[in-house]
PDB file of N, CA and C in Angstrom:
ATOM      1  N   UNK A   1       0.827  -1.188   0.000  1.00  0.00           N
ATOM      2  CA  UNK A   1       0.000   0.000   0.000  1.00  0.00           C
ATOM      3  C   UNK A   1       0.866   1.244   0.000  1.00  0.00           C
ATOM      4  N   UNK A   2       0.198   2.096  -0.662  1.00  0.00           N
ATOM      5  CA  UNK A   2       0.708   3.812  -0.408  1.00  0.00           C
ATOM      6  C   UNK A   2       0.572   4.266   0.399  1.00  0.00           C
ATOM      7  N   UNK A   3       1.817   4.697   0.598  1.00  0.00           N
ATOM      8  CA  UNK A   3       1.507   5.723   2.234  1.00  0.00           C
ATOM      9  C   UNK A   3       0.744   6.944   2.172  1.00  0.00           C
ATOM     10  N   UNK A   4       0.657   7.804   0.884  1.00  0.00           N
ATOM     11  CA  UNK A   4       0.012   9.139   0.996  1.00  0.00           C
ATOM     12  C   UNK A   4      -1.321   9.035   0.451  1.00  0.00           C
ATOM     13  N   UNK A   5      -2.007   7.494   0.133  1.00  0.00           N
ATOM     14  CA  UNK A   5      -3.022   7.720  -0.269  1.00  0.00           C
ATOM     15  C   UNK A   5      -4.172   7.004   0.882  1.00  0.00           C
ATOM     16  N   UNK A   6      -4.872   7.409   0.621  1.00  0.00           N
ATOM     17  CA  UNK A   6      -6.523   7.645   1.334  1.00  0.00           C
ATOM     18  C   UNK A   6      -7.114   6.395   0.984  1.00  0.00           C
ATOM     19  N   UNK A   7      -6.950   4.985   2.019  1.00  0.00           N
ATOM     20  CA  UNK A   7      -7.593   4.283   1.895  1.00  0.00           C
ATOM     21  C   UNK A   7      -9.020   4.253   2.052  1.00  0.00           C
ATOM     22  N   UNK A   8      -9.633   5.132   2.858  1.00  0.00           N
ATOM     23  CA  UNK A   8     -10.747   4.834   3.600  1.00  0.00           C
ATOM     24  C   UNK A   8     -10.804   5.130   4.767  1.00  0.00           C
ATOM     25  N   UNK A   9      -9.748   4.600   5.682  1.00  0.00           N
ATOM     26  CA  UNK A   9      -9.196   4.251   6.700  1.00  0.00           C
ATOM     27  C   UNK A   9      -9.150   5.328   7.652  1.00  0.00           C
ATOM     28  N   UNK A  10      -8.635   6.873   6.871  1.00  0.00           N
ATOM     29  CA  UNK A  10      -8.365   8.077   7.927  1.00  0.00           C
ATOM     30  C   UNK A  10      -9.073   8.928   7.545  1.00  0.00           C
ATOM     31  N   UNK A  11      -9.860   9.837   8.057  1.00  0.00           N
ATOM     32  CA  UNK A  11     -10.649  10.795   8.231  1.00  0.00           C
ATOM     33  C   UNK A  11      -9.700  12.321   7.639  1.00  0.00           C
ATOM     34  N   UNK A  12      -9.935  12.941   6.563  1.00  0.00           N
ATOM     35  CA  UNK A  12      -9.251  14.294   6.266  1.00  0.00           C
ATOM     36  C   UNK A  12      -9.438  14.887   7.038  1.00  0.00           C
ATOM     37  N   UNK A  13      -8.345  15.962   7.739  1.00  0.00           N
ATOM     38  CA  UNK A  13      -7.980  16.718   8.741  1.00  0.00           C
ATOM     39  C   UNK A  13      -8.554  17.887   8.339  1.00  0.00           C
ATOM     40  N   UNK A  14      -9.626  18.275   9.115  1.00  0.00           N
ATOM     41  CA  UNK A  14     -10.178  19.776   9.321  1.00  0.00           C
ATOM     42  C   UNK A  14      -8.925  21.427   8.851  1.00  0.00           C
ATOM     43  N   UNK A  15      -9.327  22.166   8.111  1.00  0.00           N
ATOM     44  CA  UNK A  15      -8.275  23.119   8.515  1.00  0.00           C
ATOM     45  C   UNK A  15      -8.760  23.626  10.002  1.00  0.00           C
ATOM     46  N   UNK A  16      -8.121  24.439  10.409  1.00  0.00           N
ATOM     47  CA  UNK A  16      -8.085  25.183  11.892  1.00  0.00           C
ATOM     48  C   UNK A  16      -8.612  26.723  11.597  1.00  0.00           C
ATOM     49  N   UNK A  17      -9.252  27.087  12.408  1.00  0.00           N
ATOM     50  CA  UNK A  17     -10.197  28.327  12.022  1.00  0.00           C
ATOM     51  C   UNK A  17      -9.176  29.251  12.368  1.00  0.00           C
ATOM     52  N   UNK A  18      -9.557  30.518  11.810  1.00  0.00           N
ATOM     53  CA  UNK A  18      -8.564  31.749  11.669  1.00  0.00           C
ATOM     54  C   UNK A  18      -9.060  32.499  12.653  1.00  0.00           C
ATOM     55  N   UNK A  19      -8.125  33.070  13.801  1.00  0.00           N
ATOM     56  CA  UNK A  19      -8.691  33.593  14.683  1.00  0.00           C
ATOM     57  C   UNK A  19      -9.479  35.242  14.967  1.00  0.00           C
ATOM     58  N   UNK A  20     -10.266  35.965  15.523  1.00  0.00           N
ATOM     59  CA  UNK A  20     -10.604  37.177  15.140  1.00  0.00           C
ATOM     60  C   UNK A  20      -9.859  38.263  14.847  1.00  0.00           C
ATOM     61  N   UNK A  21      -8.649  38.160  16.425  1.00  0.00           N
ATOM     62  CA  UNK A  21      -7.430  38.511  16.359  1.00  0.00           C
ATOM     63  C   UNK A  21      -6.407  38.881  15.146  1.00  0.00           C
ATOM     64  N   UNK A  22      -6.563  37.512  14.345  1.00  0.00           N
ATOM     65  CA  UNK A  22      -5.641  37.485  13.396  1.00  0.00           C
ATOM     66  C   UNK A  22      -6.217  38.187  12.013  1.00  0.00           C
ATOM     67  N   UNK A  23      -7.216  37.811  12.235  1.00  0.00           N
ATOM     68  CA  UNK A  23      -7.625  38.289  11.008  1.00  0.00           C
ATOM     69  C   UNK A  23      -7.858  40.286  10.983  1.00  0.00           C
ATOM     70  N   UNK A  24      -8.171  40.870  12.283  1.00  0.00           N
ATOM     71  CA  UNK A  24      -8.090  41.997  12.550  1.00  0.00           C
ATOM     72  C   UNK A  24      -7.157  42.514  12.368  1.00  0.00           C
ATOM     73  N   UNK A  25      -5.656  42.156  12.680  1.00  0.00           N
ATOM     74  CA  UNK A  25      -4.540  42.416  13.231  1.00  0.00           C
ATOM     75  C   UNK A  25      -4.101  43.283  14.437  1.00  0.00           C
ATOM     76  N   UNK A  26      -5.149  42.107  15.551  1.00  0.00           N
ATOM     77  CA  UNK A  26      -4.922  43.082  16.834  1.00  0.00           C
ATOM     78  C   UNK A  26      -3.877  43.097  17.410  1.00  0.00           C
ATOM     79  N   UNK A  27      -2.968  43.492  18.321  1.00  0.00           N
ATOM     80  CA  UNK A  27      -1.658  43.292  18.581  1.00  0.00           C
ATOM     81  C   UNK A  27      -2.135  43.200  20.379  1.00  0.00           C
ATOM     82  N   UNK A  28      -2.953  43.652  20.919  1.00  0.00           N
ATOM     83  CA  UNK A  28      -3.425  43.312  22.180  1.00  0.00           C
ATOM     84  C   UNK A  28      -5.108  43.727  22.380  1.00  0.00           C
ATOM     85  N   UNK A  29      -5.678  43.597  23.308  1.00  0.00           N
ATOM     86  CA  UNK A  29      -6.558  43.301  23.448  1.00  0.00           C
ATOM     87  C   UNK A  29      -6.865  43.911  25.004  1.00  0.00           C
ATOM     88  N   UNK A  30      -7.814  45.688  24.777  1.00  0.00           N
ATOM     89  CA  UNK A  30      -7.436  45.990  26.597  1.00  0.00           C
ATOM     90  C   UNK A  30      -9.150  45.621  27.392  1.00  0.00           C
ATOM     91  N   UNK A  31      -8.932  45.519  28.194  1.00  0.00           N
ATOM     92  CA  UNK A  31     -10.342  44.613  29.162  1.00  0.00           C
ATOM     93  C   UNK A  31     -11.384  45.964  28.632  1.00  0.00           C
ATOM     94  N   UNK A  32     -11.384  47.019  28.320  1.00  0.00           N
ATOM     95  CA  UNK A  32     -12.223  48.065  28.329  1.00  0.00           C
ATOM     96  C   UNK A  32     -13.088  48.083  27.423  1.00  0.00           C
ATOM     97  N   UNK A  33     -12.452  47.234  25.956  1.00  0.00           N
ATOM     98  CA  UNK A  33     -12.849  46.835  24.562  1.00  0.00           C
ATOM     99  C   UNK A  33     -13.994  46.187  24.475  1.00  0.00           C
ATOM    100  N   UNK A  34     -15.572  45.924  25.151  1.00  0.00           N
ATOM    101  CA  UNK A  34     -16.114  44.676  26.155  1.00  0.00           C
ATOM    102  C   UNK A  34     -16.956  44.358  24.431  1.00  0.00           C
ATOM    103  N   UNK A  35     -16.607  44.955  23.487  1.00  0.00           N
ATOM    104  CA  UNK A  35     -17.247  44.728  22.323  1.00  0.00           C
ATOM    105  C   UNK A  35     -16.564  43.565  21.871  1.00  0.00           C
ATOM    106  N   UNK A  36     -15.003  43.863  21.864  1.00  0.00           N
ATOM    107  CA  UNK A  36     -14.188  42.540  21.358  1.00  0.00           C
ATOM    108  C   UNK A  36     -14.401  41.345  22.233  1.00  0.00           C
ATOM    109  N   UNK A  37     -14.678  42.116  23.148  1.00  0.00           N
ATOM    110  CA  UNK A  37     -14.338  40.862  24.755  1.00  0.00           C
ATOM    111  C   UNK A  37     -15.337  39.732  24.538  1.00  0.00           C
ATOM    112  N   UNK A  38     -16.872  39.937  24.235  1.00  0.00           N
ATOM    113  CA  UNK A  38     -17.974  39.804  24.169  1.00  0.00           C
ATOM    114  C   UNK A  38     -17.732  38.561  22.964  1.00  0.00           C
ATOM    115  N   UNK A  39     -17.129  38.683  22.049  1.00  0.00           N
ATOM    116  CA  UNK A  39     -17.261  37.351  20.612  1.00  0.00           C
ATOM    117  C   UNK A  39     -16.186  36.581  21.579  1.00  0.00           C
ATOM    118  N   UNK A  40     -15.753  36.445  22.430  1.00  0.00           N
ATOM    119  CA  UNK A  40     -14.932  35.111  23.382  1.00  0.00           C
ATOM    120  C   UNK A  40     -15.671  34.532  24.363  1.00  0.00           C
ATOM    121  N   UNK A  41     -16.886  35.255  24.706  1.00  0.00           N
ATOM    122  CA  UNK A  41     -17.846  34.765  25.442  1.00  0.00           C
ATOM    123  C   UNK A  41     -19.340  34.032  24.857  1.00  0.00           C
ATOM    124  N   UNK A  42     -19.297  32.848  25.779  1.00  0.00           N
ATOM    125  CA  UNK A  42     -20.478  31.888  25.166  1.00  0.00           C
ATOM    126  C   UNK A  42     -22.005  32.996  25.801  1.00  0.00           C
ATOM    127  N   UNK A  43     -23.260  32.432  25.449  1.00  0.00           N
ATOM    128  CA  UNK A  43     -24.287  32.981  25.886  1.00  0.00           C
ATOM    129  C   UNK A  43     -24.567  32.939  27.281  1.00  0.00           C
ATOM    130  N   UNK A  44     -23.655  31.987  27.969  1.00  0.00           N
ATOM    131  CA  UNK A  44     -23.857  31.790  29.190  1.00  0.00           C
ATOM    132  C   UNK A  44     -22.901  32.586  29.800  1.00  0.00           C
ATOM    133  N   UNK A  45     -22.123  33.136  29.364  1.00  0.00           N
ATOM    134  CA  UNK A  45     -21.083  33.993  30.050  1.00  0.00           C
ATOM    135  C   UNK A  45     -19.769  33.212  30.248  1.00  0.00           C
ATOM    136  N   UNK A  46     -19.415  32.045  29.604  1.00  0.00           N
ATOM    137  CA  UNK A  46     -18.026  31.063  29.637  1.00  0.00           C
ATOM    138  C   UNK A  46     -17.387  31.911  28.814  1.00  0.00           C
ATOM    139  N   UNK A  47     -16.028  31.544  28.916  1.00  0.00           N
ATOM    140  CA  UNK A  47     -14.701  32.161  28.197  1.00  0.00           C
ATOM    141  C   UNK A  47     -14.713  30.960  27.068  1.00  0.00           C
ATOM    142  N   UNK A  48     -15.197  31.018  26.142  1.00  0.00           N
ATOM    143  CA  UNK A  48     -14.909  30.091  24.712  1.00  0.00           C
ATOM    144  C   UNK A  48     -13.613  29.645  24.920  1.00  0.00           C
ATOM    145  N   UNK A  49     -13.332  28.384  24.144  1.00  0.00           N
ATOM    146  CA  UNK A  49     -11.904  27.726  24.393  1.00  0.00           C
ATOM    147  C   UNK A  49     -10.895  27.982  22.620  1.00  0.00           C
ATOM    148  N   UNK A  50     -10.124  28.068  22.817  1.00  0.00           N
ATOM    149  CA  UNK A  50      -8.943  28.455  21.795  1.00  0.00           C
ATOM    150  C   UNK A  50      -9.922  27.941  20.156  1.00  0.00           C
ATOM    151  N   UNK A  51      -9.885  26.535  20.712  1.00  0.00           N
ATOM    152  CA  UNK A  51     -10.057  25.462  19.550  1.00  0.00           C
ATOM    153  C   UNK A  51     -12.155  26.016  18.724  1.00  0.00           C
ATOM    154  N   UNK A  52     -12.806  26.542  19.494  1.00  0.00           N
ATOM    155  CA  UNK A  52     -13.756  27.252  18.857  1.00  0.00           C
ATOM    156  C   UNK A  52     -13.254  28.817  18.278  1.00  0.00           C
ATOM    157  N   UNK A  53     -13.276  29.569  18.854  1.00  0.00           N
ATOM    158  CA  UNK A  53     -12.511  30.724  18.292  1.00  0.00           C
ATOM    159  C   UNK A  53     -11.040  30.607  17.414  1.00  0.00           C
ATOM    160  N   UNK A  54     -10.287  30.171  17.459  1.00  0.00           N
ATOM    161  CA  UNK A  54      -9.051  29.990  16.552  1.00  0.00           C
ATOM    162  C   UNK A  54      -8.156  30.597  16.989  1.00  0.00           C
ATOM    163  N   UNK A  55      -7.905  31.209  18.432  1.00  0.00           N
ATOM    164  CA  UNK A  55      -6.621  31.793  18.804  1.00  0.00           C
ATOM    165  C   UNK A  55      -6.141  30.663  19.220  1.00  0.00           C
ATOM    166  N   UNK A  56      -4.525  31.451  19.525  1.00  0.00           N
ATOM    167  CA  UNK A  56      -3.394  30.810  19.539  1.00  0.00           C
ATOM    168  C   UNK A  56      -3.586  30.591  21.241  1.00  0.00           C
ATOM    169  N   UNK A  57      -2.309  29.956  21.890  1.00  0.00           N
ATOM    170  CA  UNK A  57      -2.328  30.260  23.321  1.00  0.00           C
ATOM    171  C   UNK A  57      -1.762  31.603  23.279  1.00  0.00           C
ATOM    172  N   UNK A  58      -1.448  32.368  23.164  1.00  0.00           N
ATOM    173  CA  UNK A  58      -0.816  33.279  23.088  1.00  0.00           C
ATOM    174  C   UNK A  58      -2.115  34.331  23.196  1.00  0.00           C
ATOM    175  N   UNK A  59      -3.021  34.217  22.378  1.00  0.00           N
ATOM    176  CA  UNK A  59      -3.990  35.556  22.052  1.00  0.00           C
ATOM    177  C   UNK A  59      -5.283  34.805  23.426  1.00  0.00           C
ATOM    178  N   UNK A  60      -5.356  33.389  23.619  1.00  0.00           N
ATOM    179  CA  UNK A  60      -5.803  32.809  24.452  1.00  0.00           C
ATOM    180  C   UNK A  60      -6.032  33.599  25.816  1.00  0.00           C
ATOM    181  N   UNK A  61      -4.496  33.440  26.280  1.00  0.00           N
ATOM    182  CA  UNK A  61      -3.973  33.827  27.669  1.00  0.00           C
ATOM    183  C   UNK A  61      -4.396  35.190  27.908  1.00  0.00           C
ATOM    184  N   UNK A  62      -4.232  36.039  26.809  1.00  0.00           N
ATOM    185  CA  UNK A  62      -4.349  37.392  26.402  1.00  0.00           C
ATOM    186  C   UNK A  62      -6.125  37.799  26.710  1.00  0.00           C
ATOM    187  N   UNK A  63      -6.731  37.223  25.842  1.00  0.00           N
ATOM    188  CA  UNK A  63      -8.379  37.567  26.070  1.00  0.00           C
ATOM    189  C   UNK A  63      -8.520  36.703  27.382  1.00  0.00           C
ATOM    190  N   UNK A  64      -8.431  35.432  27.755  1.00  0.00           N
ATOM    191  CA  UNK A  64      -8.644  35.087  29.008  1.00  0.00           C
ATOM    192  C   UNK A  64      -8.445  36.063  30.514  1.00  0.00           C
ATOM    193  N   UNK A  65      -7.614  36.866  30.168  1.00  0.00           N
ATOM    194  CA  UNK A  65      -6.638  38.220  31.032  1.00  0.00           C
ATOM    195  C   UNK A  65      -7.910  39.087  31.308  1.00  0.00           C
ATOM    196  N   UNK A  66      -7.993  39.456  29.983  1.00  0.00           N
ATOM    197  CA  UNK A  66      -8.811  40.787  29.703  1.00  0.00           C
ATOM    198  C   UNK A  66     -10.150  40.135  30.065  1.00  0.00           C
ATOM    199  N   UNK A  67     -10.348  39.682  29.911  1.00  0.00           N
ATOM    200  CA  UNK A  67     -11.886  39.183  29.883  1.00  0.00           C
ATOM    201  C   UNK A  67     -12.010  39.301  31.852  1.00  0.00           C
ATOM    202  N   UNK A  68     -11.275  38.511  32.206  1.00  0.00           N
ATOM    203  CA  UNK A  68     -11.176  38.155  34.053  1.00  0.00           C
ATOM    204  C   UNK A  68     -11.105  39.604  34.851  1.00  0.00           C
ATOM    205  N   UNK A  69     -10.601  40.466  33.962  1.00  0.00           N
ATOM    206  CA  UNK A  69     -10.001  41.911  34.467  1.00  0.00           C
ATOM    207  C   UNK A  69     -11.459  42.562  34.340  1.00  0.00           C
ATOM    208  N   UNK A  70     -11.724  42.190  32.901  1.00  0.00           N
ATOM    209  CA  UNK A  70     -13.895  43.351  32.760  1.00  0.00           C
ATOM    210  C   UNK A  70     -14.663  42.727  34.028  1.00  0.00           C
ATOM    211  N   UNK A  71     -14.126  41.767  33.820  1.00  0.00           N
ATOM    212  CA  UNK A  71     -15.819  40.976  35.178  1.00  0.00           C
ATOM    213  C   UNK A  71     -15.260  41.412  36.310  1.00  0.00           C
ATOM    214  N   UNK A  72     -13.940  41.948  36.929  1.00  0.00           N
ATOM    215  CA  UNK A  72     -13.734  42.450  38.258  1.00  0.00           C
ATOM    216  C   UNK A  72     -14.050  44.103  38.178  1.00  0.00           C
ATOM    217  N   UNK A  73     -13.738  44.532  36.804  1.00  0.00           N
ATOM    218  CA  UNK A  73     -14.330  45.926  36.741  1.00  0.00           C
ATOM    219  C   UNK A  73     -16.312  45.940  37.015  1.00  0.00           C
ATOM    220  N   UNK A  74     -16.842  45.389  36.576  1.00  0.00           N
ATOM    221  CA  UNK A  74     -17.956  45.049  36.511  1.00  0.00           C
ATOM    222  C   UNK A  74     -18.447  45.526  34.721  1.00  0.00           C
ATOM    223  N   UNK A  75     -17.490  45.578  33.943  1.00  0.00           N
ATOM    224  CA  UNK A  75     -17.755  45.783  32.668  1.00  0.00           C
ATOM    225  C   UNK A  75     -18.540  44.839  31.631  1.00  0.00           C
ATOM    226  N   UNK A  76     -18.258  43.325  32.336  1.00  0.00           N
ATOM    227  CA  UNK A  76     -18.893  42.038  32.349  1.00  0.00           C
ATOM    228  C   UNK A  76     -19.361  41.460  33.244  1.00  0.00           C
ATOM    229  N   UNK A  77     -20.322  40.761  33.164  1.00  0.00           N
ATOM    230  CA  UNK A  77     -21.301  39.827  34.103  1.00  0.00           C
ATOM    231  C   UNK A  77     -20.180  38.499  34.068  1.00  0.00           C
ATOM    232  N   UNK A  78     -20.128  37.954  35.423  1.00  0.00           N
ATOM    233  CA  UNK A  78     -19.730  36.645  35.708  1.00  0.00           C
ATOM    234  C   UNK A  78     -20.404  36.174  34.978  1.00  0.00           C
ATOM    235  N   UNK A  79     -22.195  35.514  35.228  1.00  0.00           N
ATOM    236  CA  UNK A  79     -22.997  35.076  34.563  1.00  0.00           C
ATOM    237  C   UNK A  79     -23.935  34.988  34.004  1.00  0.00           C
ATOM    238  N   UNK A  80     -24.382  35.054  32.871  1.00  0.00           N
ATOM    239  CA  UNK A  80     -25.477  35.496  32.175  1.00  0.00           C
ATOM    240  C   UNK A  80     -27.081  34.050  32.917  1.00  0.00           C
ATOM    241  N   UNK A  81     -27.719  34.862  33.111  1.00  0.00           N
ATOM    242  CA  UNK A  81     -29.182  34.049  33.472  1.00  0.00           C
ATOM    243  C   UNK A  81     -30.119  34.043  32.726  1.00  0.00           C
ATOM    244  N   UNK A  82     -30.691  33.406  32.399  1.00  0.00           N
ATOM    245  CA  UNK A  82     -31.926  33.467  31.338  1.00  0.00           C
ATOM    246  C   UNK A  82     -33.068  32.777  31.846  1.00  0.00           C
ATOM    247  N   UNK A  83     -34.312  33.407  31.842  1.00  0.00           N
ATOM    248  CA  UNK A  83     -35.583  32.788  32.948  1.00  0.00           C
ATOM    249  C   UNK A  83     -35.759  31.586  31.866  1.00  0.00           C
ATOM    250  N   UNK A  84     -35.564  30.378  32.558  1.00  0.00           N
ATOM    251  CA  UNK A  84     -36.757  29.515  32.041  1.00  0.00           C
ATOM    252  C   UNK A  84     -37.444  28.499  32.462  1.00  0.00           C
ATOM    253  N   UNK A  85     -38.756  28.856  31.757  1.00  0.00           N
ATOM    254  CA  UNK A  85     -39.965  28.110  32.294  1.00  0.00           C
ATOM    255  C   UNK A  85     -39.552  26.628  32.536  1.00  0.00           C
ATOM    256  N   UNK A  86     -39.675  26.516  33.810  1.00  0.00           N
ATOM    257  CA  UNK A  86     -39.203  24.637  33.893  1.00  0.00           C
ATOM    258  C   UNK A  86     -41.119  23.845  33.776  1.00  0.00           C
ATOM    259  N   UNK A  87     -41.962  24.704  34.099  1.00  0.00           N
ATOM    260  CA  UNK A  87     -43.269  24.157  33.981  1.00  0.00           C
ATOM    261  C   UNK A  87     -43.926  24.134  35.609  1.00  0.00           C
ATOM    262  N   UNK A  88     -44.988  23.554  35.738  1.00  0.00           N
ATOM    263  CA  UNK A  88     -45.677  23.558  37.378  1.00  0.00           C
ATOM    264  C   UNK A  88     -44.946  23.199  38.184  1.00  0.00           C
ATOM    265  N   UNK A  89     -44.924  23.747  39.156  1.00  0.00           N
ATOM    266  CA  UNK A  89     -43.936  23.590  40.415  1.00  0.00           C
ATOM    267  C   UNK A  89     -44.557  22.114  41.217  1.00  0.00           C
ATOM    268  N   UNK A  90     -43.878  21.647  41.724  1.00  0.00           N
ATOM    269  CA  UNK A  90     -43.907  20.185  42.331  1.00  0.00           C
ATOM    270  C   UNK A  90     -44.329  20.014  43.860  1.00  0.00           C
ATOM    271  N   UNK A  91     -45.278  20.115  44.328  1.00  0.00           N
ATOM    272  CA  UNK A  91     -45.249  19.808  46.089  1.00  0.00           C
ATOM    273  C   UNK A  91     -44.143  18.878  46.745  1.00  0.00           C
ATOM    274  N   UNK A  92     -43.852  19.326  48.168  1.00  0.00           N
ATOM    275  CA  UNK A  92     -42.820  18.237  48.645  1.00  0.00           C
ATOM    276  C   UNK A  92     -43.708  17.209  48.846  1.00  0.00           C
ATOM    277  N   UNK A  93     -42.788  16.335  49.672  1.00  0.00           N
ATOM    278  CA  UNK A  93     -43.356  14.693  50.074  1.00  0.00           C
ATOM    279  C   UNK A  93     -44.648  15.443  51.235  1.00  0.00           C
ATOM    280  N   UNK A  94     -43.642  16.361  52.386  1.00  0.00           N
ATOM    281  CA  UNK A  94     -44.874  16.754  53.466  1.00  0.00           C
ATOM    282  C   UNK A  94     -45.922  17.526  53.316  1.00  0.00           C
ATOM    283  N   UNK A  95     -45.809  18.103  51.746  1.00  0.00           N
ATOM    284  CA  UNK A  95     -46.826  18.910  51.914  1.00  0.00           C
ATOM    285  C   UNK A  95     -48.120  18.830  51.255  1.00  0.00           C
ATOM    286  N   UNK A  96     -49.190  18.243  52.525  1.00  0.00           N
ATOM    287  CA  UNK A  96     -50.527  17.313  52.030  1.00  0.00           C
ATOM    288  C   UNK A  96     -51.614  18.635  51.459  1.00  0.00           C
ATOM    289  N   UNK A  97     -51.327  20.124  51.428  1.00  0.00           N
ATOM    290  CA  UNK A  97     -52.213  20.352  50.655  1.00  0.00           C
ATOM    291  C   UNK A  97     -53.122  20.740  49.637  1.00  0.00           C
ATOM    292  N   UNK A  98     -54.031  21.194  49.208  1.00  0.00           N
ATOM    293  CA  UNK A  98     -54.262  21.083  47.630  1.00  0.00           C
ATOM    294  C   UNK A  98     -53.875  22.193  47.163  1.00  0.00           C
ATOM    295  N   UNK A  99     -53.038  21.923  45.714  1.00  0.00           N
ATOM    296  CA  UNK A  99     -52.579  22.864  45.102  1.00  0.00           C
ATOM    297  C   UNK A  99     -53.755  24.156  45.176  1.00  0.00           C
ATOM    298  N   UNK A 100     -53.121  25.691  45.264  1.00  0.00           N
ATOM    299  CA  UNK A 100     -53.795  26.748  45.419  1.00  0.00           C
ATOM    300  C   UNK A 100     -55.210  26.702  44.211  1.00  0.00           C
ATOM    301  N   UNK A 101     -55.413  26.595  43.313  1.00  0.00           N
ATOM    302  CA  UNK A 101     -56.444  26.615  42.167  1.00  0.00           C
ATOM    303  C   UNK A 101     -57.207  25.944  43.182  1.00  0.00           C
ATOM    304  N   UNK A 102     -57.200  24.767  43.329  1.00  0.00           N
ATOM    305  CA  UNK A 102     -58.019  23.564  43.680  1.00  0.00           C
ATOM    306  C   UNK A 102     -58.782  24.063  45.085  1.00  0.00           C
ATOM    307  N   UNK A 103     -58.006  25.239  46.063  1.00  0.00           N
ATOM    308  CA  UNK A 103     -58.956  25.448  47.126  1.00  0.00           C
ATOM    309  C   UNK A 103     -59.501  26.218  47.026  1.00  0.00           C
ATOM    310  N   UNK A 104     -60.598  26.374  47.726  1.00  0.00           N
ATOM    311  CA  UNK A 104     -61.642  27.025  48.306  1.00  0.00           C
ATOM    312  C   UNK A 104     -61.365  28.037  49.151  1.00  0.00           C
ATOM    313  N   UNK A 105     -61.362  29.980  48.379  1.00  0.00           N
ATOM    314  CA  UNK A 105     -61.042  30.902  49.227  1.00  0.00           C
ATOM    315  C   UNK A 105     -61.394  30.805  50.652  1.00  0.00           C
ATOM    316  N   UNK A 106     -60.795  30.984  51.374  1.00  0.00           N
ATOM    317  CA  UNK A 106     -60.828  31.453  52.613  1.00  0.00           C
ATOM    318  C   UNK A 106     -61.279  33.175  53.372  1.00  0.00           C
ATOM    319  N   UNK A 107     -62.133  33.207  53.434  1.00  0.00           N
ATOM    320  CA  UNK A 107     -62.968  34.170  54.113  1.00  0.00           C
ATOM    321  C   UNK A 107     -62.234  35.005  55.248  1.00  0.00           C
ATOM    322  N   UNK A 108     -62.110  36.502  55.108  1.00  0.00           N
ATOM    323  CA  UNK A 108     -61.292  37.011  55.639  1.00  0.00           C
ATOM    324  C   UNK A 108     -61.660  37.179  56.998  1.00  0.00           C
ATOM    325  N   UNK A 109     -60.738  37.523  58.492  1.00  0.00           N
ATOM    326  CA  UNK A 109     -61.240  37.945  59.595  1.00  0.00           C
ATOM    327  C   UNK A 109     -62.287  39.049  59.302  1.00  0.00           C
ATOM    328  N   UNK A 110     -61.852  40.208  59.022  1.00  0.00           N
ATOM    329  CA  UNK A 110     -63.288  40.824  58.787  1.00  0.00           C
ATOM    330  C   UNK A 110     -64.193  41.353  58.315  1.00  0.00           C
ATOM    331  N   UNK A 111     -64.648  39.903  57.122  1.00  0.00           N
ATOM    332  CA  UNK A 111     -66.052  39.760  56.547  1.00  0.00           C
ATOM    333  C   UNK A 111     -66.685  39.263  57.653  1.00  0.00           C
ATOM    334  N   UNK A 112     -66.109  38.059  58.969  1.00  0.00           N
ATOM    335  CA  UNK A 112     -66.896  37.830  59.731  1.00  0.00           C
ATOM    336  C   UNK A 112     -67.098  38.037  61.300  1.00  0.00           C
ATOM    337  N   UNK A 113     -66.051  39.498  60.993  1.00  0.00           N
ATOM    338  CA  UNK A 113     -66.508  40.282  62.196  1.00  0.00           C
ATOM    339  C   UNK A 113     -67.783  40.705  61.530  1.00  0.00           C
ATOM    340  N   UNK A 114     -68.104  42.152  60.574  1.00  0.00           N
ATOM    341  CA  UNK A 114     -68.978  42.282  60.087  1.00  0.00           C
ATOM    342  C   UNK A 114     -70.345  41.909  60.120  1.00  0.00           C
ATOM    343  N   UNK A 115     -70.318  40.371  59.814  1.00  0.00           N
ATOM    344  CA  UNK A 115     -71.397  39.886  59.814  1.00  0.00           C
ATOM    345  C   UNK A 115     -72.316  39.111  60.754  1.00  0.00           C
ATOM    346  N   UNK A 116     -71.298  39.423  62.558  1.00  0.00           N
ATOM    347  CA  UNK A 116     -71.823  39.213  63.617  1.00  0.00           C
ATOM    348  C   UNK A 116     -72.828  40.140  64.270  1.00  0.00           C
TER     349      UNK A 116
END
């Protein structure tokens, strides 16, 4: 068999994505920038990892810096929250009684002062 040919066998190697950095030609990156800062951050507020974005370790270490430096400024949120509906809330084990819809208002102290 040939060594440089493509049995089947190995999967063609992805190229490697070009990083924002590079393609900008940023030379640094200051925590104040929270526009640049912001495309390294997932929706949840994570620091994206090299291998999704396409920096180097180098530009890595660099936005990882800056990024840690905005969230102590408060320029960035630690973590982003997003409400969501999980659906009807669940009673505990102890608690025997009927969900609120299901009861029967309760009559205030005084409607029946009132009506003595």
């Amino acid at each position: 068999m040939s060594e440089g040919r493509n049995d089947g066998r190995t999967r063609p190697r992805r190229r490697r994505k070009v990083s924002f950095l590079t393609l900008n030609k940023v030379e640094s990156v200051d925590y104040k920038d929270v526009a640049t800062l912001q495309k390294f951050i997932s929706e949840r507020g994570k620091i994206l990892a090299a291998r999704q974005t396409g920096n180097t370790a180098k530009q890595q270490r660099m936005i990882s810096n800056a990024i840690k430096s905005a969230r102590e400024m408060a320029l960035l949120p630690f973590v982003v929250r997003e409400a969501v509906d999980t659906g009807p809330r669940r009673r505990s084990m102890g608690d025997s009684r009927e969900p609120r819809e299901n009861r029967e208002p309760r009559e205030s102290k005084q409607t029946e002062e009132a009506g003595e």
